[in-house]
PDB file of N, CA and C in Angstrom:
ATOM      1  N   UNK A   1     -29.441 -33.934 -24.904  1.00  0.00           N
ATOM      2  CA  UNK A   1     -30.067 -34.599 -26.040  1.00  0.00           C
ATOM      3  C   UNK A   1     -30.271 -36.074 -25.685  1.00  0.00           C
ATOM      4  N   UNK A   2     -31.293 -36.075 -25.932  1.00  0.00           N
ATOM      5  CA  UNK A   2     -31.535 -38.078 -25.521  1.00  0.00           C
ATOM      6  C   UNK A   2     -30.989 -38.952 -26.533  1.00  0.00           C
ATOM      7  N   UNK A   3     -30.548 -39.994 -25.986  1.00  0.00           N
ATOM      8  CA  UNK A   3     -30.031 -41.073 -26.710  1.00  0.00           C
ATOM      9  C   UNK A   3     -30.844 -41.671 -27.874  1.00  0.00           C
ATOM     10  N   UNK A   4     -30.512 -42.537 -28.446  1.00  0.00           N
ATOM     11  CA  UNK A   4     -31.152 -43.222 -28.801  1.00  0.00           C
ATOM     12  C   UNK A   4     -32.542 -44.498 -28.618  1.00  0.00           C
ATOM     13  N   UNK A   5     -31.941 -45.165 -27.676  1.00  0.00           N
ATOM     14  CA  UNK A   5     -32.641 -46.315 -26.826  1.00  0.00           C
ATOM     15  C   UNK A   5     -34.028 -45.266 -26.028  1.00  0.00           C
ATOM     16  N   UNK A   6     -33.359 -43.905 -25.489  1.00  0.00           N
ATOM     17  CA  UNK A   6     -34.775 -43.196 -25.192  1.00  0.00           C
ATOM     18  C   UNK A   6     -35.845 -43.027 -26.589  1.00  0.00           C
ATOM     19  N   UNK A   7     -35.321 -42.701 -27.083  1.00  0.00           N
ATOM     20  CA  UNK A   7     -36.223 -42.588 -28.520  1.00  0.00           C
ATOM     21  C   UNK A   7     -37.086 -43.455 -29.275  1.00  0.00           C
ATOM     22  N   UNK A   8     -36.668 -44.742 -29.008  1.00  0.00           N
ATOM     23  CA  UNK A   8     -37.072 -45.387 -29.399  1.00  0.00           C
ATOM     24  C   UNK A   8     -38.605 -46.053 -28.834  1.00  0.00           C
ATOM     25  N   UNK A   9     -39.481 -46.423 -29.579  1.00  0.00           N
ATOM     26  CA  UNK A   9     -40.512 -46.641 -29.082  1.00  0.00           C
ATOM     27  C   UNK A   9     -40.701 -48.199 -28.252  1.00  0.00           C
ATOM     28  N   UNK A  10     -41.289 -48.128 -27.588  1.00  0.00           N
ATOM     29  CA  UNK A  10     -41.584 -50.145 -26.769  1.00  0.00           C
ATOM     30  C   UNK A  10     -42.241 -50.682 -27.476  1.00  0.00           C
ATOM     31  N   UNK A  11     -41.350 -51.879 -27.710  1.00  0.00           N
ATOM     32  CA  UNK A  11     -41.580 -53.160 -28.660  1.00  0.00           C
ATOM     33  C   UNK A  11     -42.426 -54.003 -27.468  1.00  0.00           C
ATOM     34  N   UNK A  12     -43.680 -54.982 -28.253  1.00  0.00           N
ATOM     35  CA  UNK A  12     -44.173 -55.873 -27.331  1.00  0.00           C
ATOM     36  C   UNK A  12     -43.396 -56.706 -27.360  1.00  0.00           C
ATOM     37  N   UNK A  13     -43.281 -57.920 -26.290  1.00  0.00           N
ATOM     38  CA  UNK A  13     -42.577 -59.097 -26.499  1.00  0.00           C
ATOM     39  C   UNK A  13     -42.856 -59.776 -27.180  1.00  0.00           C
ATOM     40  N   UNK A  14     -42.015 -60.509 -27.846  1.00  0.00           N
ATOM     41  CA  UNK A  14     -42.156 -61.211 -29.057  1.00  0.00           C
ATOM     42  C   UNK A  14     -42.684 -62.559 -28.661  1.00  0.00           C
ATOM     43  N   UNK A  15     -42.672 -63.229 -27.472  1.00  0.00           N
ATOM     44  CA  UNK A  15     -43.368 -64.318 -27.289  1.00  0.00           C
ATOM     45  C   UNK A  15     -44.828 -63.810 -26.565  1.00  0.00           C
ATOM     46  N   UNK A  16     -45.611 -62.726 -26.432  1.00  0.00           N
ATOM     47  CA  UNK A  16     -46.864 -62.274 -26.349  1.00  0.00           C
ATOM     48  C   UNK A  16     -47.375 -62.461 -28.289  1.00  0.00           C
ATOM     49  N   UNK A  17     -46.369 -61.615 -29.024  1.00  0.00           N
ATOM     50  CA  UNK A  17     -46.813 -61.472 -30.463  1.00  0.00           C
ATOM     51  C   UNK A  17     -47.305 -63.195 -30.537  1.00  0.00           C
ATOM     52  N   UNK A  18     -46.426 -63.862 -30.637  1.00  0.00           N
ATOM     53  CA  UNK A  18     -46.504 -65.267 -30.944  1.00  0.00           C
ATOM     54  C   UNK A  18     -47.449 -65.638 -30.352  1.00  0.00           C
ATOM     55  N   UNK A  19     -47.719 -65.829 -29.613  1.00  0.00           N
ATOM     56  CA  UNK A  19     -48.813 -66.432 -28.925  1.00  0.00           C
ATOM     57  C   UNK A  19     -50.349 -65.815 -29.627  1.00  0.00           C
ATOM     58  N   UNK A  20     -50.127 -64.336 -29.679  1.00  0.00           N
ATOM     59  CA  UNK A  20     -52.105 -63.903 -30.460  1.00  0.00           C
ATOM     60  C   UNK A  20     -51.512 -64.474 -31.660  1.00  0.00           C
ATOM     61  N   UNK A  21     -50.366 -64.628 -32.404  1.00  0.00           N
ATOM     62  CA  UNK A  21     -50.769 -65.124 -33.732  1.00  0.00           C
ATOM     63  C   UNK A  21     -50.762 -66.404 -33.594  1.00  0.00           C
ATOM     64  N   UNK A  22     -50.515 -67.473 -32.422  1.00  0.00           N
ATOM     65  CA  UNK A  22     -51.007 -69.137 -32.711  1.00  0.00           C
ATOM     66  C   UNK A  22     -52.239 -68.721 -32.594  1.00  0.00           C
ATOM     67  N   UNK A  23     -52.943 -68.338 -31.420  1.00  0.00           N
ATOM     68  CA  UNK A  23     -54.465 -68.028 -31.448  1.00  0.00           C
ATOM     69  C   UNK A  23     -55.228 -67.228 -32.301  1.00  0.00           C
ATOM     70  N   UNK A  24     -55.111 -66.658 -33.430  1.00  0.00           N
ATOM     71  CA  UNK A  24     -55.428 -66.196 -34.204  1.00  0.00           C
ATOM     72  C   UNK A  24     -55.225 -67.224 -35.375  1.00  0.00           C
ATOM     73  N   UNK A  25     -54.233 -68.058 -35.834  1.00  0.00           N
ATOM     74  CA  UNK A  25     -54.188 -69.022 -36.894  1.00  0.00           C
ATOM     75  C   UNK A  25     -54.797 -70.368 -36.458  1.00  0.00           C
ATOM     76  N   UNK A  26     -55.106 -70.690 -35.345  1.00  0.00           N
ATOM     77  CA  UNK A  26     -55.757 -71.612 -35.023  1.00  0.00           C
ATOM     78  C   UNK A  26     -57.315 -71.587 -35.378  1.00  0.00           C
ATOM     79  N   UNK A  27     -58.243 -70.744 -35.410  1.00  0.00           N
ATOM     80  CA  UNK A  27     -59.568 -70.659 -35.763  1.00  0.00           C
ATOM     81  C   UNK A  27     -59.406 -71.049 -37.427  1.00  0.00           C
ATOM     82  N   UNK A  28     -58.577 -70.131 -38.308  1.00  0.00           N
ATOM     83  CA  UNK A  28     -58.368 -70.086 -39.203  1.00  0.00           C
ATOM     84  C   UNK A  28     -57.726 -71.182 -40.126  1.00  0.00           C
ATOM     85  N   UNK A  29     -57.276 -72.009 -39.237  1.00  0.00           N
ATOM     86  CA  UNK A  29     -57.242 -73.325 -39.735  1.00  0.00           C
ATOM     87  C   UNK A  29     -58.314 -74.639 -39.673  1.00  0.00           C
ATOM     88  N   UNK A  30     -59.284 -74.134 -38.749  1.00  0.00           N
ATOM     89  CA  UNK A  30     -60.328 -75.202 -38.479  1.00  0.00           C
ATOM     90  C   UNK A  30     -61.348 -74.716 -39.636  1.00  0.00           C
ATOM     91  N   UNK A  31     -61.057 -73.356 -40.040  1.00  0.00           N
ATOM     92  CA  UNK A  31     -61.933 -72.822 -41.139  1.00  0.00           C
ATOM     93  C   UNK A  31     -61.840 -73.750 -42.362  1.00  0.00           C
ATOM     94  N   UNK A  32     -60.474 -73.156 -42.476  1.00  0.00           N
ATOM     95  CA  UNK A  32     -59.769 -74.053 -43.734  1.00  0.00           C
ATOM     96  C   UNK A  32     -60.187 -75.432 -44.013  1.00  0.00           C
ATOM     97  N   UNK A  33     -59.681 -76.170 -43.214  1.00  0.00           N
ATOM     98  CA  UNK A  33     -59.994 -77.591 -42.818  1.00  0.00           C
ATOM     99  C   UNK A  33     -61.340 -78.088 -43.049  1.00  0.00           C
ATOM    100  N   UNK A  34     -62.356 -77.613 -42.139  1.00  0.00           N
ATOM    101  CA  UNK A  34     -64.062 -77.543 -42.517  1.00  0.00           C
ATOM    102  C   UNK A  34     -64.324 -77.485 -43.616  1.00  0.00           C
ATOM    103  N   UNK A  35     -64.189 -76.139 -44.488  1.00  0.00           N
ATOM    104  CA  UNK A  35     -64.722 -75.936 -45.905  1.00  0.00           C
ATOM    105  C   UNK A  35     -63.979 -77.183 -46.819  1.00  0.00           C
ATOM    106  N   UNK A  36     -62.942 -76.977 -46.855  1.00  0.00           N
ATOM    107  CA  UNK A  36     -62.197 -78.836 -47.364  1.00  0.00           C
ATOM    108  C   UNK A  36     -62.397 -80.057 -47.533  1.00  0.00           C
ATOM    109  N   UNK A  37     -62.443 -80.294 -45.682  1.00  0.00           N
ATOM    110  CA  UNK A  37     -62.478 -81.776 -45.469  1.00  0.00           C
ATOM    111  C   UNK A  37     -63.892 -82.310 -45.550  1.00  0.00           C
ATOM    112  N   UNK A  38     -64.903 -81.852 -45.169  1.00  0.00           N
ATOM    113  CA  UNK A  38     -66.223 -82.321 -44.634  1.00  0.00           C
ATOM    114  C   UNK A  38     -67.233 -81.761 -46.090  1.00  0.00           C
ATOM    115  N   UNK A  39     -68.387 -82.823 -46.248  1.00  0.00           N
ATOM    116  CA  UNK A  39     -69.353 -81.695 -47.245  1.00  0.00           C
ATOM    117  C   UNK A  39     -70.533 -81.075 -46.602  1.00  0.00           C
ATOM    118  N   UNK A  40     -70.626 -80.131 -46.717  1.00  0.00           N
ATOM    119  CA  UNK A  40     -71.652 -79.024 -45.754  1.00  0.00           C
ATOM    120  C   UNK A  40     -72.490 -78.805 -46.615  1.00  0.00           C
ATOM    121  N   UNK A  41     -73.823 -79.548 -46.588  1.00  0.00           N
ATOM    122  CA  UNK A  41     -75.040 -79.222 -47.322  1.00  0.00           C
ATOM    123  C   UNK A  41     -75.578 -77.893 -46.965  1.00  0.00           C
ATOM    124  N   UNK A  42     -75.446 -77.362 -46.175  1.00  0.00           N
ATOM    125  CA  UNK A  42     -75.620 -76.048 -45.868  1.00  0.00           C
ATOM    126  C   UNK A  42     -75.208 -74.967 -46.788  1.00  0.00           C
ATOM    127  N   UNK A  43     -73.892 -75.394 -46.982  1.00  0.00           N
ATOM    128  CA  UNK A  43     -73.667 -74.089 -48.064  1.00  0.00           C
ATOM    129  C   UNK A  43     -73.904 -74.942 -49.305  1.00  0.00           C
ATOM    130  N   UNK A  44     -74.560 -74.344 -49.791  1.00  0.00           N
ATOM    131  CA  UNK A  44     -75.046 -74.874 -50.998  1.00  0.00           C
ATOM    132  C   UNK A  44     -75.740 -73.545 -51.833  1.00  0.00           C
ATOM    133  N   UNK A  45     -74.139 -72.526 -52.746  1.00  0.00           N
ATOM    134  CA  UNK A  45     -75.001 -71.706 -53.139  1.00  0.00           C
ATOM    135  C   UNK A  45     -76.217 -71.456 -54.909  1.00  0.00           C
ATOM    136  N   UNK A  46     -76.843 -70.725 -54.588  1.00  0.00           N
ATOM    137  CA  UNK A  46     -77.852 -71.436 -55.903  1.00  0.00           C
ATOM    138  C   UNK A  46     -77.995 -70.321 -56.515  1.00  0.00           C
ATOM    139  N   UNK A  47     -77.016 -69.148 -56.582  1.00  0.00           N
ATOM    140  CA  UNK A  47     -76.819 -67.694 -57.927  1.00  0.00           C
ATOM    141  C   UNK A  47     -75.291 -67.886 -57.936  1.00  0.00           C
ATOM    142  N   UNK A  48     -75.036 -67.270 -58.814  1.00  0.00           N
ATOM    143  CA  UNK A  48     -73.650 -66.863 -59.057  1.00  0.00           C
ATOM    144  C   UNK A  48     -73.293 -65.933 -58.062  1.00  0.00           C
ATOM    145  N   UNK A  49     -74.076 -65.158 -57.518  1.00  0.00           N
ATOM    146  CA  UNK A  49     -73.335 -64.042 -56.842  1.00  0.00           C
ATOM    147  C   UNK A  49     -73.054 -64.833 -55.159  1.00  0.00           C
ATOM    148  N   UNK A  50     -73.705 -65.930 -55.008  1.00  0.00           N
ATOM    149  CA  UNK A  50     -73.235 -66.458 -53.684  1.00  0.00           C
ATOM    150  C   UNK A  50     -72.445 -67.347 -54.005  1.00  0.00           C
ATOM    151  N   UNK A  51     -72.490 -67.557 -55.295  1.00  0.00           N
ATOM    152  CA  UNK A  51     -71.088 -68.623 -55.385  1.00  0.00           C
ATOM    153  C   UNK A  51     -69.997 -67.507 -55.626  1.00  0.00           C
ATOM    154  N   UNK A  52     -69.962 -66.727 -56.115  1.00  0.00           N
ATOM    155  CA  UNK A  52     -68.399 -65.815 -55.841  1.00  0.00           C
ATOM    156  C   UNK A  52     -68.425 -65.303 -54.585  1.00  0.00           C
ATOM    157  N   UNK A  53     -69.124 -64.768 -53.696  1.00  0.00           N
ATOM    158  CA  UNK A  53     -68.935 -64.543 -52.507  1.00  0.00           C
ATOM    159  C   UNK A  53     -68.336 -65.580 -51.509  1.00  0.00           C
ATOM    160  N   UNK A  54     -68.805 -66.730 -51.700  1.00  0.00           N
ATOM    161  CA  UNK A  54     -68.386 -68.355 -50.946  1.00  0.00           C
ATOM    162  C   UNK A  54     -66.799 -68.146 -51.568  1.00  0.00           C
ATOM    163  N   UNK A  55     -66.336 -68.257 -52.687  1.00  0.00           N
ATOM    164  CA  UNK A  55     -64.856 -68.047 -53.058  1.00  0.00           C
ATOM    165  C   UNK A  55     -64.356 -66.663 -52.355  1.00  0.00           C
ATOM    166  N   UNK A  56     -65.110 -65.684 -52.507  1.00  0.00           N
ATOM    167  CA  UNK A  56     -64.457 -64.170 -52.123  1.00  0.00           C
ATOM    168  C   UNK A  56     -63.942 -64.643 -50.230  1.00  0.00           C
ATOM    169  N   UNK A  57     -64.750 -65.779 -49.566  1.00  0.00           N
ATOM    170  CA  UNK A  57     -64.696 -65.611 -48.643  1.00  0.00           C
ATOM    171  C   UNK A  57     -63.310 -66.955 -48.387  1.00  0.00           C
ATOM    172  N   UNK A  58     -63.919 -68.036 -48.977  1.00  0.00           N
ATOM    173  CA  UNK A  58     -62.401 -68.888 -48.949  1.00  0.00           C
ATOM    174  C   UNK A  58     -60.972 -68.441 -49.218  1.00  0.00           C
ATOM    175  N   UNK A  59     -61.034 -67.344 -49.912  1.00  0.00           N
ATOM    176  CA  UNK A  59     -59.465 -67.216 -50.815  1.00  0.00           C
ATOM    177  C   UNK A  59     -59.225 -66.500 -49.795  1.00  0.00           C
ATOM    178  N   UNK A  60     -59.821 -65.190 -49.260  1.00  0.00           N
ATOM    179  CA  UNK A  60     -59.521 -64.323 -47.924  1.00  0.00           C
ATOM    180  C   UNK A  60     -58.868 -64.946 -46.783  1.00  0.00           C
ATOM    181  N   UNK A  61     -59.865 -66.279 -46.324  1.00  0.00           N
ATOM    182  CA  UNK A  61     -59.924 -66.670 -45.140  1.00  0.00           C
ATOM    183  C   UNK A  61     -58.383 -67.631 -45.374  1.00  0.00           C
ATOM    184  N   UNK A  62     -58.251 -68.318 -47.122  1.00  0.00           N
ATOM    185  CA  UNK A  62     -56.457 -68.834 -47.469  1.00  0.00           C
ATOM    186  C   UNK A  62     -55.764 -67.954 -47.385  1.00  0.00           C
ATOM    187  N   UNK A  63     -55.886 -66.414 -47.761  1.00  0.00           N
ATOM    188  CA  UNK A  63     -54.595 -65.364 -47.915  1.00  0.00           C
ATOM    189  C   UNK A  63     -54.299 -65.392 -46.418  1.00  0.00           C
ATOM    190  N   UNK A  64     -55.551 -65.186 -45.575  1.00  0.00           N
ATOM    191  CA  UNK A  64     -55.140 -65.084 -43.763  1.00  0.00           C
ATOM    192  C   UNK A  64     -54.482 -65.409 -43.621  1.00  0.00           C
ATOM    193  N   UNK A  65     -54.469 -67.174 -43.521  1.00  0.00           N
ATOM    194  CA  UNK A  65     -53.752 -68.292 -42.754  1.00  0.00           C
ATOM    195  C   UNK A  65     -52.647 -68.223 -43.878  1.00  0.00           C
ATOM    196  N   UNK A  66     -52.361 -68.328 -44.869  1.00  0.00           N
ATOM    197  CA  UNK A  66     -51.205 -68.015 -44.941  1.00  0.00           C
ATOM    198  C   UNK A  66     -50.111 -66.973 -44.688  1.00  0.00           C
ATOM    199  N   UNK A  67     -50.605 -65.784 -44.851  1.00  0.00           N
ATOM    200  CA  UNK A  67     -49.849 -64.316 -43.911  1.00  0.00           C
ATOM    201  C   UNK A  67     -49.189 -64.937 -42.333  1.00  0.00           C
ATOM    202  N   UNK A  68     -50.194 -65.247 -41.860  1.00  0.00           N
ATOM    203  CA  UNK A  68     -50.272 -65.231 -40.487  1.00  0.00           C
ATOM    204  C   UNK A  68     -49.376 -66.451 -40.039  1.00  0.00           C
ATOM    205  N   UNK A  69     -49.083 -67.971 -41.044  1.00  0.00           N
ATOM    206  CA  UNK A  69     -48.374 -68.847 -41.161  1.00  0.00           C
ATOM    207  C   UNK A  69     -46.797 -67.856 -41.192  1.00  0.00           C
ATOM    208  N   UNK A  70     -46.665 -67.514 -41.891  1.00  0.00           N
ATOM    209  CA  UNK A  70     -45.424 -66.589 -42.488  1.00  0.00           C
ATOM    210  C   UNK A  70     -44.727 -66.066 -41.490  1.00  0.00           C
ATOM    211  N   UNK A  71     -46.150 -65.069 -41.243  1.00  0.00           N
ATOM    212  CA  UNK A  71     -45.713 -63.968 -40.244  1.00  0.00           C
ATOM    213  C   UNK A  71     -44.696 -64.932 -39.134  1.00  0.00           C
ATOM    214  N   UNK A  72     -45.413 -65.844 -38.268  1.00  0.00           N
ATOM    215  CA  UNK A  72     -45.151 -66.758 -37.131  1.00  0.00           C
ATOM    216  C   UNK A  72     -44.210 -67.491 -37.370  1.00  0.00           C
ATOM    217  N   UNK A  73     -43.881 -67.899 -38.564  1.00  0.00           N
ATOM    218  CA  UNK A  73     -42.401 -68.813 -38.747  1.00  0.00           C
ATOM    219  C   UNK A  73     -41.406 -68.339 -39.015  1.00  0.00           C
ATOM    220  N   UNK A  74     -41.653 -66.913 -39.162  1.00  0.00           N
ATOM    221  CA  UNK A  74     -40.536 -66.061 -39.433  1.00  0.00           C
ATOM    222  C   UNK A  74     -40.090 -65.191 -37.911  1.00  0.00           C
ATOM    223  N   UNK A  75     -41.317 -65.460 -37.123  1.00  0.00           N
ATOM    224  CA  UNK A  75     -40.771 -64.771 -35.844  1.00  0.00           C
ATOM    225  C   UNK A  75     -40.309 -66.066 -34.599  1.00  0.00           C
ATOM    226  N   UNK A  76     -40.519 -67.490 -34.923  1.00  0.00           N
ATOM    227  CA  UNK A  76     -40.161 -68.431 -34.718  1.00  0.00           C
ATOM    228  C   UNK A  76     -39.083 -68.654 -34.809  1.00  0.00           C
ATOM    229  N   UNK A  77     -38.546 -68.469 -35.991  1.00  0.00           N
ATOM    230  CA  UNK A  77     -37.206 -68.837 -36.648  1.00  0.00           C
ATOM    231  C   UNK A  77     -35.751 -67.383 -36.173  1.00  0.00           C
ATOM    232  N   UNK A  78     -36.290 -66.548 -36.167  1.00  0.00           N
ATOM    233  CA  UNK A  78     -35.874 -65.159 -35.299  1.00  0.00           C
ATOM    234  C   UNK A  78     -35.851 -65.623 -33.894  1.00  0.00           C
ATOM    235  N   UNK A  79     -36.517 -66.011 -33.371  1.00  0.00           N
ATOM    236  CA  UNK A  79     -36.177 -66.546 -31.781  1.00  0.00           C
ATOM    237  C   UNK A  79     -35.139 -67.458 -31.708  1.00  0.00           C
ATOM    238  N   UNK A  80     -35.640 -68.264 -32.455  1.00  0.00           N
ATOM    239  CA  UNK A  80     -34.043 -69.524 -32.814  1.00  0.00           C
ATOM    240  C   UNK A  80     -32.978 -69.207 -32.930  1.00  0.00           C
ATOM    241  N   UNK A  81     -33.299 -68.013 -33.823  1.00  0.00           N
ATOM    242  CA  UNK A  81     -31.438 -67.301 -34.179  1.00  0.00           C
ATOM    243  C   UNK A  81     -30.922 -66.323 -33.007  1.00  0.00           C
ATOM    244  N   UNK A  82     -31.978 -65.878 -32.388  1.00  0.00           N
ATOM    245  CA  UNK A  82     -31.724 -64.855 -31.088  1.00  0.00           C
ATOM    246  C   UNK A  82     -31.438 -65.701 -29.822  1.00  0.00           C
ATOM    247  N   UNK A  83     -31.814 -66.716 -29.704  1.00  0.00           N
ATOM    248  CA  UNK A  83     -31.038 -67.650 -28.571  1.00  0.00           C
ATOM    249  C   UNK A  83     -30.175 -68.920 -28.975  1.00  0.00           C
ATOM    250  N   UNK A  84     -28.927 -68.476 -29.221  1.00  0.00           N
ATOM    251  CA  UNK A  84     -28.533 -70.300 -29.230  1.00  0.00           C
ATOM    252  C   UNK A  84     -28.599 -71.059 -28.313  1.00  0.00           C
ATOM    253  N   UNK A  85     -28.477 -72.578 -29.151  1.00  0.00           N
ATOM    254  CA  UNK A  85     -28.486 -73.839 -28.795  1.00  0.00           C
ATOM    255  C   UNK A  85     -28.407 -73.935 -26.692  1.00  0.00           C
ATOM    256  N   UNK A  86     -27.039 -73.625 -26.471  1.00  0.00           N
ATOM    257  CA  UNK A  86     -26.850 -73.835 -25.335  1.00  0.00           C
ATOM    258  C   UNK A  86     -27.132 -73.371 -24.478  1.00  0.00           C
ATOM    259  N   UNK A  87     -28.523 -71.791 -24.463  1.00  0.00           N
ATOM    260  CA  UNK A  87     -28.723 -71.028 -23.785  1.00  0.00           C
ATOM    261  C   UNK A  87     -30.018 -71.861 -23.700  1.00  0.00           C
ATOM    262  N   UNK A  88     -30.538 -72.586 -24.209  1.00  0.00           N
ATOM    263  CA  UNK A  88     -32.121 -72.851 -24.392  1.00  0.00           C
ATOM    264  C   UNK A  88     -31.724 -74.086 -23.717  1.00  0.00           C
ATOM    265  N   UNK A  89     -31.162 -74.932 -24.058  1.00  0.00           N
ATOM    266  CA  UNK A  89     -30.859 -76.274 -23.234  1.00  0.00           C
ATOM    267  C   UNK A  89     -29.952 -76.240 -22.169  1.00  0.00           C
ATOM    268  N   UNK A  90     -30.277 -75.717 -20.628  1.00  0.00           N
ATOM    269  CA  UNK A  90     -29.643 -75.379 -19.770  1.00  0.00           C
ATOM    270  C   UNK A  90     -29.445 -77.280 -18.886  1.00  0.00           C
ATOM    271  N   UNK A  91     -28.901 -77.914 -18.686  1.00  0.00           N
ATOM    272  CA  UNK A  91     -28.557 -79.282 -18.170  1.00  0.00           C
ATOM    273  C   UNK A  91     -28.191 -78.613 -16.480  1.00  0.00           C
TER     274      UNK A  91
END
């Protein structure tokens, strides 16, 4: 009968995960940022139905970056607790 550890399926590494989710929250913050900071005569919508779509698409593109914020500081903060202090600062 196989063990356990055979059974179990392969986990990716968790500093591969981290890494597609900085590169994945990075676009998604220049999104953010853009629609925000700057005024874009471009979008400029002139029915109601492109002005709820322009929101349908901001609130999405906020739920993202925040998930994906979450997700990453929580697997950040899991690395922290999975290596202490003195293993990471080798002198």
């Amino acid at each position: 009968m196989p063990n356990r550890n055979q059974l179990a399926k392969p986990r990716p590494d968790r500093r591969k995960v981290i890494f597609v989710l900085v590169i994945v929250s990075l676009p998604l913050l220049a999104i953010l940022l853009s629609l925000s900071s700057f005024e874009m005569r471009f979008i400029d919508p002139k029915t109601s139905g492109q002005t709820v779509s322009l929101v349908a698409l901001t609130l999405l593109v906020s739920l993202l970056f925040g998930g994906l914020t979450f997700v990453l500081m929580r697997l950040i903060a899991h690395l922290i607790t999975l290596y202490p202090a003195s293993a990471r600062c080798k002198d």
